[in-house]
Protein backbone atom coordinates (compact mmCIF):
# COMPACT_ATOMS: atom_id res chain seq x y z
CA UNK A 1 -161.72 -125.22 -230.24
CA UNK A 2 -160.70 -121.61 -231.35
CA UNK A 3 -157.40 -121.81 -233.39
CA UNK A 4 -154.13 -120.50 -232.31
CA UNK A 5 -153.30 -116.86 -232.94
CA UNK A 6 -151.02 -116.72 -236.23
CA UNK A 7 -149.46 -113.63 -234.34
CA UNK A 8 -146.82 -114.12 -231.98
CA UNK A 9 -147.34 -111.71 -228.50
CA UNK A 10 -144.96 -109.05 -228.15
CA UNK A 11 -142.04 -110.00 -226.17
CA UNK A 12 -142.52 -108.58 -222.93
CA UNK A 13 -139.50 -106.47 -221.37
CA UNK A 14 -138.52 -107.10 -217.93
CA UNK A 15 -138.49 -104.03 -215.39
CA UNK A 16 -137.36 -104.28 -211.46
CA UNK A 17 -139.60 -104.36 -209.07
CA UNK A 18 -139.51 -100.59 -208.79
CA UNK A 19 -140.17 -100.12 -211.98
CA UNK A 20 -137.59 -97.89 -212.42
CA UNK A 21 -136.27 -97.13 -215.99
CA UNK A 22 -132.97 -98.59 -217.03
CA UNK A 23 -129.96 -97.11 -215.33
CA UNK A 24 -127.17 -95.89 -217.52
CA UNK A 25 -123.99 -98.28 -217.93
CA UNK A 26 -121.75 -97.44 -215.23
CA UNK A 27 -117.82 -97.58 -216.47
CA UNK A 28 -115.75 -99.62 -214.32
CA UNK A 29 -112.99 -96.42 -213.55
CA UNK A 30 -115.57 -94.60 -212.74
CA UNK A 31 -115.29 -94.23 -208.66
CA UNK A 32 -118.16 -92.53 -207.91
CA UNK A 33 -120.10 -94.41 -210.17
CA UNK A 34 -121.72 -91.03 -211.81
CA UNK A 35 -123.00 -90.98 -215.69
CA UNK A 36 -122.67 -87.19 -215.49
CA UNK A 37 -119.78 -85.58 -217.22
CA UNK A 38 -117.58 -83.53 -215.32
CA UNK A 39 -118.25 -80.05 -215.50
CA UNK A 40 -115.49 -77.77 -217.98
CA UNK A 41 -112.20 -76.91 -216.32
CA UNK A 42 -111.21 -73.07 -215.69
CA UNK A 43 -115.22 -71.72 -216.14
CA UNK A 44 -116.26 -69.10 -214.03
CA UNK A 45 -118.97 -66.64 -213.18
CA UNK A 46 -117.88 -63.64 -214.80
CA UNK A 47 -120.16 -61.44 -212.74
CA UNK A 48 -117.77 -62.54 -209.50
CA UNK A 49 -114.98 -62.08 -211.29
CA UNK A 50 -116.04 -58.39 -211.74
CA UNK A 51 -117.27 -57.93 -208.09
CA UNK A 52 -113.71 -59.31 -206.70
CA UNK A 53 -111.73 -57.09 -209.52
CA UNK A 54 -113.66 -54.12 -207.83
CA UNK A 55 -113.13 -55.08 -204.07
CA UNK A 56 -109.49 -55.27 -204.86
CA UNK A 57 -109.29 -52.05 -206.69
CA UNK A 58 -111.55 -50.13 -203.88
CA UNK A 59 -108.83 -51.60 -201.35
CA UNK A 60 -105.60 -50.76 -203.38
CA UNK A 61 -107.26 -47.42 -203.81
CA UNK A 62 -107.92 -47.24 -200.18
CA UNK A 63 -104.65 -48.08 -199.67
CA UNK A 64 -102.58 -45.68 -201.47
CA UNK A 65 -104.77 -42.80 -200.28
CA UNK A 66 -104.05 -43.01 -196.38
CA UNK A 67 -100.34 -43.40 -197.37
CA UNK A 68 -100.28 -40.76 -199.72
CA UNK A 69 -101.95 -39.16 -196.85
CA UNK A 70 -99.85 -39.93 -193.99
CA UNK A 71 -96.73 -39.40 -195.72
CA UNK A 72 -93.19 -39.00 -194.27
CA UNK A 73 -94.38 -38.40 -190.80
CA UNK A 74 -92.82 -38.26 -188.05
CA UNK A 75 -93.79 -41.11 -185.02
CA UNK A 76 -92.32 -39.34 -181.94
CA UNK A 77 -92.12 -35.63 -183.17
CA UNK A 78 -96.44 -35.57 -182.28
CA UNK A 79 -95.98 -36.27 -178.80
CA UNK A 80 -96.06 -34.12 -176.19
CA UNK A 81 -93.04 -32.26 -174.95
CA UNK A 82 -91.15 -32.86 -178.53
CA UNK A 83 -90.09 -29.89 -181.17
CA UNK A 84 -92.41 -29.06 -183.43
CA UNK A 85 -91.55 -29.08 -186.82
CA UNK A 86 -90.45 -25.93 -188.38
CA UNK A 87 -91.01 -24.65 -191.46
CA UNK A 88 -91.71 -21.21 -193.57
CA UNK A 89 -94.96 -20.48 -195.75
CA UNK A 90 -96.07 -17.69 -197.20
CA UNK A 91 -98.76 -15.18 -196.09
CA UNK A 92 -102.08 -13.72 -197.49
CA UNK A 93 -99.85 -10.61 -197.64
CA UNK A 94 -96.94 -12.41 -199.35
CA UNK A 95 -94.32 -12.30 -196.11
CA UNK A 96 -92.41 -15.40 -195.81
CA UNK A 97 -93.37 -16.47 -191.82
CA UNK A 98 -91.06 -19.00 -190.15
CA UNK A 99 -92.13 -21.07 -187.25
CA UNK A 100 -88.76 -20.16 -186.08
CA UNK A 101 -89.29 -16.44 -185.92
CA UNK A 102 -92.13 -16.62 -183.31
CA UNK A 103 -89.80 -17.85 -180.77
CA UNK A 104 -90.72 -16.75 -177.14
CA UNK A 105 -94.20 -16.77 -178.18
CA UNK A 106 -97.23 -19.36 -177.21
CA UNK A 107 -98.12 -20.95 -180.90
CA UNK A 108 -101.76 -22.12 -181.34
CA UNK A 109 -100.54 -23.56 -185.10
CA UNK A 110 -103.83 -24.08 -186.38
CA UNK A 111 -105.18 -26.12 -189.80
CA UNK A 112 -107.98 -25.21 -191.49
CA UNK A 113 -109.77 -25.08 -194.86
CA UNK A 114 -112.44 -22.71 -196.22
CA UNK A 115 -114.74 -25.65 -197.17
CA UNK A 116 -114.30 -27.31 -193.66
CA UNK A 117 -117.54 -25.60 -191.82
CA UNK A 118 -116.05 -26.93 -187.96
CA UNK A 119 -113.34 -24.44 -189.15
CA UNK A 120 -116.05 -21.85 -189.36
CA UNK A 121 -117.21 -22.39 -186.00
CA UNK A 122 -113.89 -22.23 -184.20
CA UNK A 123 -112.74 -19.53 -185.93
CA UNK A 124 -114.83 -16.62 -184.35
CA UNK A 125 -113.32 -18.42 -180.76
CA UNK A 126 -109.59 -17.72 -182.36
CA UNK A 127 -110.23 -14.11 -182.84
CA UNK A 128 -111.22 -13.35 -179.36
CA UNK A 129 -108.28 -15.83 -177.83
CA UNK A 130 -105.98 -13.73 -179.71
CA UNK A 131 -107.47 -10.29 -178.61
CA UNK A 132 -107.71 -12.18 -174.67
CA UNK A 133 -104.06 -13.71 -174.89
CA UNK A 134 -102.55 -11.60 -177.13
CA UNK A 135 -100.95 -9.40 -174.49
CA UNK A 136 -99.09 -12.31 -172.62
CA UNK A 137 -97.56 -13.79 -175.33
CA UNK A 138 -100.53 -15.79 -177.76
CA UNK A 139 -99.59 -15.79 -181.46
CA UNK A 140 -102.62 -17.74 -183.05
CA UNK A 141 -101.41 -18.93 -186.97
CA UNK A 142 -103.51 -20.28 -189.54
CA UNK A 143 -102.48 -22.72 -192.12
CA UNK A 144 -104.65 -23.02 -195.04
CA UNK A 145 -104.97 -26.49 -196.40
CA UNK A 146 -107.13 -26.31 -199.37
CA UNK A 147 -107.18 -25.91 -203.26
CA UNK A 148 -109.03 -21.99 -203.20
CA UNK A 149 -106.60 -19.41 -204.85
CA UNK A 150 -105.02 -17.45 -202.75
CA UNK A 151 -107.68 -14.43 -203.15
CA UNK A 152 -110.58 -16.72 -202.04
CA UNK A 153 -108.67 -17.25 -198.97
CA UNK A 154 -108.07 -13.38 -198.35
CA UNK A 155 -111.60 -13.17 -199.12
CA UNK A 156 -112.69 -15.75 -196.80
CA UNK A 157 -110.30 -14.67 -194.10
CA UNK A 158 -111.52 -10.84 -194.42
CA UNK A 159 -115.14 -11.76 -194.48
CA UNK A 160 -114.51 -13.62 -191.07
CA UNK A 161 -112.60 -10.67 -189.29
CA UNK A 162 -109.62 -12.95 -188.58
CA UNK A 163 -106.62 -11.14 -186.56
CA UNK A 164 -104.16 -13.18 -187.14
CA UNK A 165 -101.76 -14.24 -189.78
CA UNK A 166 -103.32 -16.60 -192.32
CA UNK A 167 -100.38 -19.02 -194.45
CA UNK A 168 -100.48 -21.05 -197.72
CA UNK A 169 -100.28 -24.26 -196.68
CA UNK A 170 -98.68 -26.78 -198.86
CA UNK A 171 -98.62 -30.59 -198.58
CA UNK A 172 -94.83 -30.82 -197.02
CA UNK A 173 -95.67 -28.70 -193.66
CA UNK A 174 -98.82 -30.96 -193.52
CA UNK A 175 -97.20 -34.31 -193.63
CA UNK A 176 -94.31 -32.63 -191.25
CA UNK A 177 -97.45 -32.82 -188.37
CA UNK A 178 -98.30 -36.13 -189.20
CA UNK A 179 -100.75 -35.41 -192.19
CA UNK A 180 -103.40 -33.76 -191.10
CA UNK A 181 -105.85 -36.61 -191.17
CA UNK A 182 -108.76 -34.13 -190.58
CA UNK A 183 -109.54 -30.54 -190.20
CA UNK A 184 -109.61 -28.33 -188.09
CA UNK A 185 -106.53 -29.79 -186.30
CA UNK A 186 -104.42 -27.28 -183.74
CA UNK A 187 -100.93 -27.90 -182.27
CA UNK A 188 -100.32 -25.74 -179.18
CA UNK A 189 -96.73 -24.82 -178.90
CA UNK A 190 -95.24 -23.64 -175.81
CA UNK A 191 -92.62 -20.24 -175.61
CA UNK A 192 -89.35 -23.33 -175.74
CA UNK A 193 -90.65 -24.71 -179.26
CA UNK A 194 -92.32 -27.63 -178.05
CA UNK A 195 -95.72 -29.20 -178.38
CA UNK A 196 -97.79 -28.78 -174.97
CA UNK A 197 -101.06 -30.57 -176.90
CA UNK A 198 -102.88 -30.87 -179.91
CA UNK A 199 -106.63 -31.22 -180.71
CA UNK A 200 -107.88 -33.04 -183.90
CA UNK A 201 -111.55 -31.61 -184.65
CA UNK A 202 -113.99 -29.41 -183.33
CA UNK A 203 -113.88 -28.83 -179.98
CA UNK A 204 -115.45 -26.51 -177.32
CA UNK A 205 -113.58 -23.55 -176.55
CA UNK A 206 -113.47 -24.37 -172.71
CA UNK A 207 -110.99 -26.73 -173.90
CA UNK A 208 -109.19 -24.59 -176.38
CA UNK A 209 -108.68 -22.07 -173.75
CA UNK A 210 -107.42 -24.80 -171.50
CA UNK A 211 -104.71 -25.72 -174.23
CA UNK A 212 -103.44 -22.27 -174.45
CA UNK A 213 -102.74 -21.99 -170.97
CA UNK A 214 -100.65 -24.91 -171.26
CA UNK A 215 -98.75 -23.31 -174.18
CA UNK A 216 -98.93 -19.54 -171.99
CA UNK A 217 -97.32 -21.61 -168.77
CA UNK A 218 -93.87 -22.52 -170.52
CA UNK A 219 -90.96 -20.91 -170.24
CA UNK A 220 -88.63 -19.81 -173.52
CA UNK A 221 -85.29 -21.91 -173.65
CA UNK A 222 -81.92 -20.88 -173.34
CA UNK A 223 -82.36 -20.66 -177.03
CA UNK A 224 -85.94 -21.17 -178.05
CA UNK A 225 -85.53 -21.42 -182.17
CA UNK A 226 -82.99 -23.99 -181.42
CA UNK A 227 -85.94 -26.19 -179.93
CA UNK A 228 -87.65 -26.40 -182.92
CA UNK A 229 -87.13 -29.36 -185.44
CA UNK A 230 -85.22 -28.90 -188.51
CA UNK A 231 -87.04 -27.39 -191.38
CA UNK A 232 -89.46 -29.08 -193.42
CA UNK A 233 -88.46 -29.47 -197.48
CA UNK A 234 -91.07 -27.29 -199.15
CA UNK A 235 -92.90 -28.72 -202.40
C-alpha cells in the first residue's frame, strides 16, 4: 500500500456559489451599505465655474447697456398727440437752434449718424421733401448722433447736398425721445408742438411723405412754443 503523503494539502478556501470574490466589510452605520468613500465636500469643475462667471457678466453687461441706453425717458411724452420735448443744440454753422423757435412750422426731427448707411438712403428723400414741402410750412432737422468731429459731419452733410439744418446731437436730447434705440429714427411734429408720428428705421418714402402730411394738417396753437415740453438739461 503506497504510504501517506508527509505533506498536508493546502487548505482549501471556500467561495459562494458565484464565485464571486470577497465583498468588502460593510459598517453597520453605513445606510446604503456602500464601501466607497464619499466624494470631497465644496469640489467643483472649474471650467463651469468660468462658463457661469461669463454668462453672468455678458448679462450684467447686457443689462447696464439698455439702461444706460434708455435713460431718463419719458413713458407718455412718445405717444401721439403729446409735446415733444424741447431742447437747443448747436449747428454745423455754430447757431444755437431751439425746438422752440420753429413754432408754426411742421418738424420732421430726424436722427441720424454718418456711419448708419439706412441714414444714407433716406437722406436724398429728405432733401427733396424739404424742396416739395418747404413752401407750406416743412422744416426737416437733423440731429447727429455719433462720435465724428464736427468737420466730418459738415463734410458728410456737404458731400450729400443736405438743405436743411444739421445739429450736434448730444446724449440728453436723445434720451429726452426715449433713447434712440436705433437709427435713423424721425419724430413728425405738427405746427401746435405735438408729435403726429414717429418712424424707427428705414422706411419707404411713400410712408414718410404720408407722415408729413400728418404733421402739414395741424393747426398752430393759441401759443404753439408753449406746447412744447420743458427743456431738456444739456450734458
Amino acid at each position: 500500500m503506497p504510504e501517506e503523503s508527509e505533506f498536508e494539502k493546502p487548505e482549501e478556501h471556500s467561495e459562494d456559489q458565484s464565485g464571486s470574490l470577497p465583498q468588502p466589510e460593510m459598517h453597520a452605520d453605513d445606510p446604503g451599505g456602500s464601501a466607497l468613500p464619499p466624494p470631497p465636500a465644496g469640489k467643483r469643475n472649474p471650467f463651469a465655474l468660468v462658463v457661469v462667471a461669463i454668462i453672468a457678466a455678458g448679462m450684467l453687461y447686457f443689462g447696464f447697456s439698455m439702461s444706460r441706453r434708455s435713460g431718463p425717458t419719458h413713458p407718455l411724452g412718445m405717444a401721439h398727440g403729446t409735446p415733444a420735448p424741447d431742447f437747443a443744440l448747436d449747428s454745423l454753422d455754430g447757431q444755437s437752434l431751439r425746438l422752440s423757435d420753429l413754432r408754426g412750422k411742421a418738424v420732421l426731427l430726424n436722427f441720424w449718424a454718418t456711419w448708419c448707411s439706412p441714414c444714407k438712403v433716406e437722406m436724398p428723400w429728405f432733401i427733396e421733401l424739404q424742396n416739395q414741402y418747404g413752401p407750406q410750412g416743412l422744416q426737416i432737422v437733423g440731429v447727429a448722433m455719433d462720435d465724428s468731429s464736427k468737420e466730418d459731419i459738415a463734410k458728410f452733410a456737404k458731400e450729400m447736398g443736405v438743405n436743411y439744418p444739421v445739429l450736434i446731437g448730444k446724449e440728453a436730447v436723445g434720451d429726452a425721445y426715449g433713447g434712440v434705440p436705433a437709427l435713423p429714427e424721425s419724430f413728425f411734429i405738427g405746427r401746435d408742438g405735438k408729435i403726429v408720428d414717429k418712424i424707427i428705421g428705414l422706411k419707404g418714402r411713400g410712408e414718410i411723405e404720408e407722415s408729413i402730411r400728418k404733421a402739414l394738417d395741424t393747426r398752430p396753437g393759441a401759443n404753439s412754443s408753449a406746447a412744447l415740453a420743458a427743456p431738456q438739461p444739456q450734458n
